[in-house]
C-alpha atoms as a PDB file:
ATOM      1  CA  UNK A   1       0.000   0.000   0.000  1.00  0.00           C
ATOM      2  CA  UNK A   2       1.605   3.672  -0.790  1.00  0.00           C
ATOM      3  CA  UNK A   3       2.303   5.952   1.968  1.00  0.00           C
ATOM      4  CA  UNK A   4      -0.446   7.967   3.272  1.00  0.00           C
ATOM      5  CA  UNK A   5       0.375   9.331   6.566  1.00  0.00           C
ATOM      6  CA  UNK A   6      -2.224  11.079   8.922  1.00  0.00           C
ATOM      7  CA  UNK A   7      -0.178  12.989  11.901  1.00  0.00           C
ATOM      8  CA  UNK A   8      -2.612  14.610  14.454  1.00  0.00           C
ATOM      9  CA  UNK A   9      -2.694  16.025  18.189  1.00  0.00           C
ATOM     10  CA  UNK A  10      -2.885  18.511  20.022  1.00  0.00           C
ATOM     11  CA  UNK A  11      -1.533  22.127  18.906  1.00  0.00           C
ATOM     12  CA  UNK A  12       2.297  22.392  19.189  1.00  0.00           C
ATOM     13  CA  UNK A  13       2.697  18.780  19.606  1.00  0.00           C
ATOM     14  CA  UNK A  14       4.959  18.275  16.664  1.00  0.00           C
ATOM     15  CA  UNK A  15       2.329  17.640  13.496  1.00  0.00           C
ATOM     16  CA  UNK A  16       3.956  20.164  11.315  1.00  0.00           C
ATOM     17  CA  UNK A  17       7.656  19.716  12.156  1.00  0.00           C
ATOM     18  CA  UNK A  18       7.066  15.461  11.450  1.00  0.00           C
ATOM     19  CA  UNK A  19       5.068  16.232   8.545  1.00  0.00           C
ATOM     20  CA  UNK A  20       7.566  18.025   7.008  1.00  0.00           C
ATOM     21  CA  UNK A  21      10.332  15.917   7.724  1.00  0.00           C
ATOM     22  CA  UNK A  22       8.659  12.670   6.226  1.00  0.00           C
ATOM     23  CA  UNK A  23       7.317  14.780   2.949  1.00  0.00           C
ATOM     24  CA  UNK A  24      11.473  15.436   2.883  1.00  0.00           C
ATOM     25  CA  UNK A  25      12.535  12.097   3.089  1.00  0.00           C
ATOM     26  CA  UNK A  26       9.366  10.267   1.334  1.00  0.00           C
ATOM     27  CA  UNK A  27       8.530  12.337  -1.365  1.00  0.00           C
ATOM     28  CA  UNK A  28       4.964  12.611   0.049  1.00  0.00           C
ATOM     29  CA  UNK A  29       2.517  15.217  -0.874  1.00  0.00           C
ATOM     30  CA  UNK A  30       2.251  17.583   2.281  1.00  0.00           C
ATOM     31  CA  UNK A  31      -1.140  18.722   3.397  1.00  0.00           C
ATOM     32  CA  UNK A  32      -1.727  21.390   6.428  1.00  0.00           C
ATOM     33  CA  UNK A  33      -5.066  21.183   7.335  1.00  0.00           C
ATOM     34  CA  UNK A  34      -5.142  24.790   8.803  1.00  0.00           C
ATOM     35  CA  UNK A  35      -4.924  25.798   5.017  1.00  0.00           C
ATOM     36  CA  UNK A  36      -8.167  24.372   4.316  1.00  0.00           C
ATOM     37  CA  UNK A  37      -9.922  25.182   7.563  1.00  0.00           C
ATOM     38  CA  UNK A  38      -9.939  28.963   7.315  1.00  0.00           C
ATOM     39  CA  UNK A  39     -10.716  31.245   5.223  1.00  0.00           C
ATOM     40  CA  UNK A  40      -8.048  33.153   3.261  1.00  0.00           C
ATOM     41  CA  UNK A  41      -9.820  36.775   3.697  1.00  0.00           C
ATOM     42  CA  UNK A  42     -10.521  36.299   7.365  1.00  0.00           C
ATOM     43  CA  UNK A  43      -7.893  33.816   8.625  1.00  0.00           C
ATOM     44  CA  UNK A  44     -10.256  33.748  12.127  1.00  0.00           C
ATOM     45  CA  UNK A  45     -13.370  32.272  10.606  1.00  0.00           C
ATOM     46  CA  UNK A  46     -13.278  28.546   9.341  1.00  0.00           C
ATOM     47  CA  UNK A  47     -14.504  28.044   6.373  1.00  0.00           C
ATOM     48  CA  UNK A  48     -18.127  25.743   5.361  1.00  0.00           C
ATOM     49  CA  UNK A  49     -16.641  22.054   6.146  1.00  0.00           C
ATOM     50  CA  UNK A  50     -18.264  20.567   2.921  1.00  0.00           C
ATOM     51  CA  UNK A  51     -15.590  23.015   1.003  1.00  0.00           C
ATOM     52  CA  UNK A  52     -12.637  22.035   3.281  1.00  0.00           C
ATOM     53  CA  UNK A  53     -13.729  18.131   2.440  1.00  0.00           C
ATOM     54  CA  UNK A  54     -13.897  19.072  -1.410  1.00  0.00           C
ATOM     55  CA  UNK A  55     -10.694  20.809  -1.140  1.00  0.00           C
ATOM     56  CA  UNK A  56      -9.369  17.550   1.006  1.00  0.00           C
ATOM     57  CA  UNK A  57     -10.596  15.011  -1.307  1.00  0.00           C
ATOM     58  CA  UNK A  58      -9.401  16.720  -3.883  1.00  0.00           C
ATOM     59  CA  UNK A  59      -5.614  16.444  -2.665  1.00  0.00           C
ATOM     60  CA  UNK A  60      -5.934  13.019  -1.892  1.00  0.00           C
ATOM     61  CA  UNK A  61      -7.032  12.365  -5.321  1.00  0.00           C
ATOM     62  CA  UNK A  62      -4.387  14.416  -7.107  1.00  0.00           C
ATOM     63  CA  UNK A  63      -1.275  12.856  -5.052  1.00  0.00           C
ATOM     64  CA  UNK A  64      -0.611   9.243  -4.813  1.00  0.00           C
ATOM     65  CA  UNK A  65       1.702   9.275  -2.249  1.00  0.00           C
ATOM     66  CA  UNK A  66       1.177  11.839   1.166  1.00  0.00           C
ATOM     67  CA  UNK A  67       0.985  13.261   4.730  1.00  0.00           C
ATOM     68  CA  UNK A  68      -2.080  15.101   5.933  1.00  0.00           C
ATOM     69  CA  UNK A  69      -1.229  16.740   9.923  1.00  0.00           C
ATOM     70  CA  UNK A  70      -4.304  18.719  12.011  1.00  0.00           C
ATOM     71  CA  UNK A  71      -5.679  18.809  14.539  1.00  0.00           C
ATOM     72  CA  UNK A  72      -9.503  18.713  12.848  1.00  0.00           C
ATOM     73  CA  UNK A  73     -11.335  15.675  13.729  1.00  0.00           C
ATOM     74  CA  UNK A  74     -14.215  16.577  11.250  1.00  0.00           C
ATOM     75  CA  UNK A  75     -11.842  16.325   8.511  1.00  0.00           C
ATOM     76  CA  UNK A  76      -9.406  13.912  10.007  1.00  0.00           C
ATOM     77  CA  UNK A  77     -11.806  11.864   9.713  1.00  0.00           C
ATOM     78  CA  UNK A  78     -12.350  11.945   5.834  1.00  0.00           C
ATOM     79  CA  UNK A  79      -8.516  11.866   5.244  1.00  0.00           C
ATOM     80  CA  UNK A  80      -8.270   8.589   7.689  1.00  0.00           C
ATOM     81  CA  UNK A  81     -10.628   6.481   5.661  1.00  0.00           C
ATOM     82  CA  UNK A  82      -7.871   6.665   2.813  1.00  0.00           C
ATOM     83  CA  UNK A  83      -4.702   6.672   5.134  1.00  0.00           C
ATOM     84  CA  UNK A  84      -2.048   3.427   5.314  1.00  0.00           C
ATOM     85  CA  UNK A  85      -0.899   4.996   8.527  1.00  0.00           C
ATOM     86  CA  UNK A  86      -2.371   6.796  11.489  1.00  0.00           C
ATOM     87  CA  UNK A  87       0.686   8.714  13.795  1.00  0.00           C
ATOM     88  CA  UNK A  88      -1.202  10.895  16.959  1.00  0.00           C
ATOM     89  CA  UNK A  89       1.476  12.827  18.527  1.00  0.00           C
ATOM     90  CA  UNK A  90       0.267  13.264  21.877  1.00  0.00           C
ATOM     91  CA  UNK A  91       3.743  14.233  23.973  1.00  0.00           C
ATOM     92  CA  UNK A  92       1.581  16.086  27.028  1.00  0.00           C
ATOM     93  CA  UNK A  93       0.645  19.823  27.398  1.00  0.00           C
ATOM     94  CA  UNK A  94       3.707  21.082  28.580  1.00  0.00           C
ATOM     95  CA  UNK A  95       5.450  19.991  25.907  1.00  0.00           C
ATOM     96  CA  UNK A  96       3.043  21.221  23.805  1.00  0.00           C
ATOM     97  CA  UNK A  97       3.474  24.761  25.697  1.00  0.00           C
ATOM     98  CA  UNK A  98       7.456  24.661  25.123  1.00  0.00           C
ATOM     99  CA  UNK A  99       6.891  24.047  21.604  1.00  0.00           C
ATOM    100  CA  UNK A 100       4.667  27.080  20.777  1.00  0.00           C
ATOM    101  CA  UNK A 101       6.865  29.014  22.349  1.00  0.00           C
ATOM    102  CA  UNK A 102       9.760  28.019  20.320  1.00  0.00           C
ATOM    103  CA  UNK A 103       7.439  28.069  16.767  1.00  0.00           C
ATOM    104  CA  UNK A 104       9.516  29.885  14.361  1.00  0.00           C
ATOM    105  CA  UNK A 105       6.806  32.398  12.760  1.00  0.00           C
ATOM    106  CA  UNK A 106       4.386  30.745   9.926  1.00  0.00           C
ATOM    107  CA  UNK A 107       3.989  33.132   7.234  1.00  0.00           C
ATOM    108  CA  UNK A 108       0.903  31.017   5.688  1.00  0.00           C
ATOM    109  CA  UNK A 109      -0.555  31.832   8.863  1.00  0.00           C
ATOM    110  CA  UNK A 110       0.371  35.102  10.024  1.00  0.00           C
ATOM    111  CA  UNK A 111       1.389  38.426   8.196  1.00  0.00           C
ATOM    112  CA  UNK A 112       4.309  38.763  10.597  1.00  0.00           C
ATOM    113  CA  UNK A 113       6.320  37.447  13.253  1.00  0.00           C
ATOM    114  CA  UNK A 114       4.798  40.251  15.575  1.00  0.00           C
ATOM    115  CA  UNK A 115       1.245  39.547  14.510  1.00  0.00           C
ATOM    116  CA  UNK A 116       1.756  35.486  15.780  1.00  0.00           C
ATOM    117  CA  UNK A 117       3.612  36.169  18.893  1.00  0.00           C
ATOM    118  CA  UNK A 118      -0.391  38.334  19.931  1.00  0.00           C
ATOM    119  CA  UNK A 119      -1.711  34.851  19.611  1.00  0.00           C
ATOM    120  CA  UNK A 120       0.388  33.416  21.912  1.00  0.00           C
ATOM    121  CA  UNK A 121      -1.342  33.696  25.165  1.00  0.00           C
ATOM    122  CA  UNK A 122      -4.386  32.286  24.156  1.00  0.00           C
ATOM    123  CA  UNK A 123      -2.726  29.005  22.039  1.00  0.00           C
ATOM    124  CA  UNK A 124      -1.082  28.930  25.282  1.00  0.00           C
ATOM    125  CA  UNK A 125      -4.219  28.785  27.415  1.00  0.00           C
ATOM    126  CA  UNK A 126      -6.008  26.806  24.402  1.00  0.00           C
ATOM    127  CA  UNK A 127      -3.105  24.142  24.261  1.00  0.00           C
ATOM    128  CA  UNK A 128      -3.943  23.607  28.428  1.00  0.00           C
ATOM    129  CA  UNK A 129      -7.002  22.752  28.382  1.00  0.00           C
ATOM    130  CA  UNK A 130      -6.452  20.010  25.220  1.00  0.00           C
ATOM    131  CA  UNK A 131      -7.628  17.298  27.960  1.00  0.00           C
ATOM    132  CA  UNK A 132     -10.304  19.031  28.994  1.00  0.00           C
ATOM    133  CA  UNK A 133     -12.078  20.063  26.350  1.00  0.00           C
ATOM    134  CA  UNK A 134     -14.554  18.360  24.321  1.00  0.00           C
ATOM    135  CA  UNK A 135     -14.314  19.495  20.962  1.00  0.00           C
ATOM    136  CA  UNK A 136     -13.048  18.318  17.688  1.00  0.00           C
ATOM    137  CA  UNK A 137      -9.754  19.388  18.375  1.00  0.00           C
ATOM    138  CA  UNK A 138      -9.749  17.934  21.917  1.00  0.00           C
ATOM    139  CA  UNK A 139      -7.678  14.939  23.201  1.00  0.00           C
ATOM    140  CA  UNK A 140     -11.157  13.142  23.255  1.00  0.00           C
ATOM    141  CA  UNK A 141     -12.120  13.491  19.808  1.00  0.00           C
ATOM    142  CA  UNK A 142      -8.543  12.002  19.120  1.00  0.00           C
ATOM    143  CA  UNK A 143      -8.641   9.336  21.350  1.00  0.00           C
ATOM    144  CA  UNK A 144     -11.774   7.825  19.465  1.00  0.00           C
ATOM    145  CA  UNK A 145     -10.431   9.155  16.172  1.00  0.00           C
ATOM    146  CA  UNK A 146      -6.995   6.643  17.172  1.00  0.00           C
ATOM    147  CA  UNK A 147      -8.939   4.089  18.869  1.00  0.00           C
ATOM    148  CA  UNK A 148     -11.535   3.354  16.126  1.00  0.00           C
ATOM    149  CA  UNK A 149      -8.760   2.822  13.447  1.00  0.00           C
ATOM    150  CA  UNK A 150      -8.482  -0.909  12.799  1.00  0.00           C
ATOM    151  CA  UNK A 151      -5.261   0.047  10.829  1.00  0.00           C
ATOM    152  CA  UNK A 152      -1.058   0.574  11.376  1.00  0.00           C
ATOM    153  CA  UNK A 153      -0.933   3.490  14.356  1.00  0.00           C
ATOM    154  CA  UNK A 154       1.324   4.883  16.060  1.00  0.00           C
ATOM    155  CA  UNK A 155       1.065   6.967  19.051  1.00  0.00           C
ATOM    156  CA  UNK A 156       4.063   8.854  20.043  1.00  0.00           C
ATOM    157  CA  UNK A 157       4.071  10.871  24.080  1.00  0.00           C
ATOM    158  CA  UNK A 158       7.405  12.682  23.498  1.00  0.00           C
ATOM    159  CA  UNK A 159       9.112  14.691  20.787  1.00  0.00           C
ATOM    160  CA  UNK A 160      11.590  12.209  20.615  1.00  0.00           C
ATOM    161  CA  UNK A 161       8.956   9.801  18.836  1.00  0.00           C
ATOM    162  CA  UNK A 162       8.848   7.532  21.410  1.00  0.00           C
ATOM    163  CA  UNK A 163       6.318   5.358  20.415  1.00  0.00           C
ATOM    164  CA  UNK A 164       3.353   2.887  21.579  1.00  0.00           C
ATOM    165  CA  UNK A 165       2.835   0.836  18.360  1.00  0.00           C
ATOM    166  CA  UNK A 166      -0.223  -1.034  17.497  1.00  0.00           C
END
């Protein structure tokens, strides 16, 4: 079966920094799900979720090979139903913390460095409460998202990929 990676946990828990490395190494497509999720003209308000799946699907269809990371379990979902492997980084909300802090800036996020670091505070407080919560983006919604595959997963509780196989 080709390589199609889902990575997903909690903000700052590694997703994009993984991602990145295996589309490096593997030739794999690379898919942020942020860039779907909002919308371009007002990068605070997400976008209808039917367009994010079209635009999701329509990825998938045009690469053979990739690695889709979020943190979005209503599109997750779609992408996981196609996916060889599921990887949930999940290395604990302190981690998590350290990590944002350290995020170099993301220009297909932000319009500057300055503009990102006002954000910080409330990732910060938003990253906390990732076991808390009971959203799509939540360590619940994961959970069953991880649990409910029947396929390869991996679940990794450190930045040094220390994983828990299955």
């Amino acid at each position: 079966m080709a390589n199609k990676i889902v990575i997903f946990g909690n903000s700052g828990s590694g997703k994009s920094t993984h991602a990145r490395e295996l589309e490096r190494e593997g030739g794999l497509g690379y898919l942020d799900l942020d860039t779907l999720a909002w919308q371009k003209d007002a990068p605070t308000s997400r976008r209808p979720i039917a367009d994010s799946l079209q635009d999701l699907e329509s990825f998938m269809a045009a690469n053979g090979t990739w690695v889709i990371e979020g943190c979005y379990s209503s599109l997750l979902g779609a992408a996981i139903r196609q996916c060889s492997q599921l990887r949930f980084l999940n290395p604990g909300a302190d981690q998590c913390v350290e990590n944002c802090r350290a995020r170099p800036w993301e220009p297909h996020k932000y319009e500057s460095p300055e503009e990102q670091d006002k954000n910080l505070a409330m990732l910060i407080e938003w990253v906390r409460s990732y076991d808390s919560r009971a959203d799509e983006f939540s360590l619940q919604a994961h959970r069953q998202l991880y649990d409910s595959f029947d396929g390869v997963k991996i679940e990794y509780d450190s930045n040094t990929r220390d994983a828990n196989a299955n």
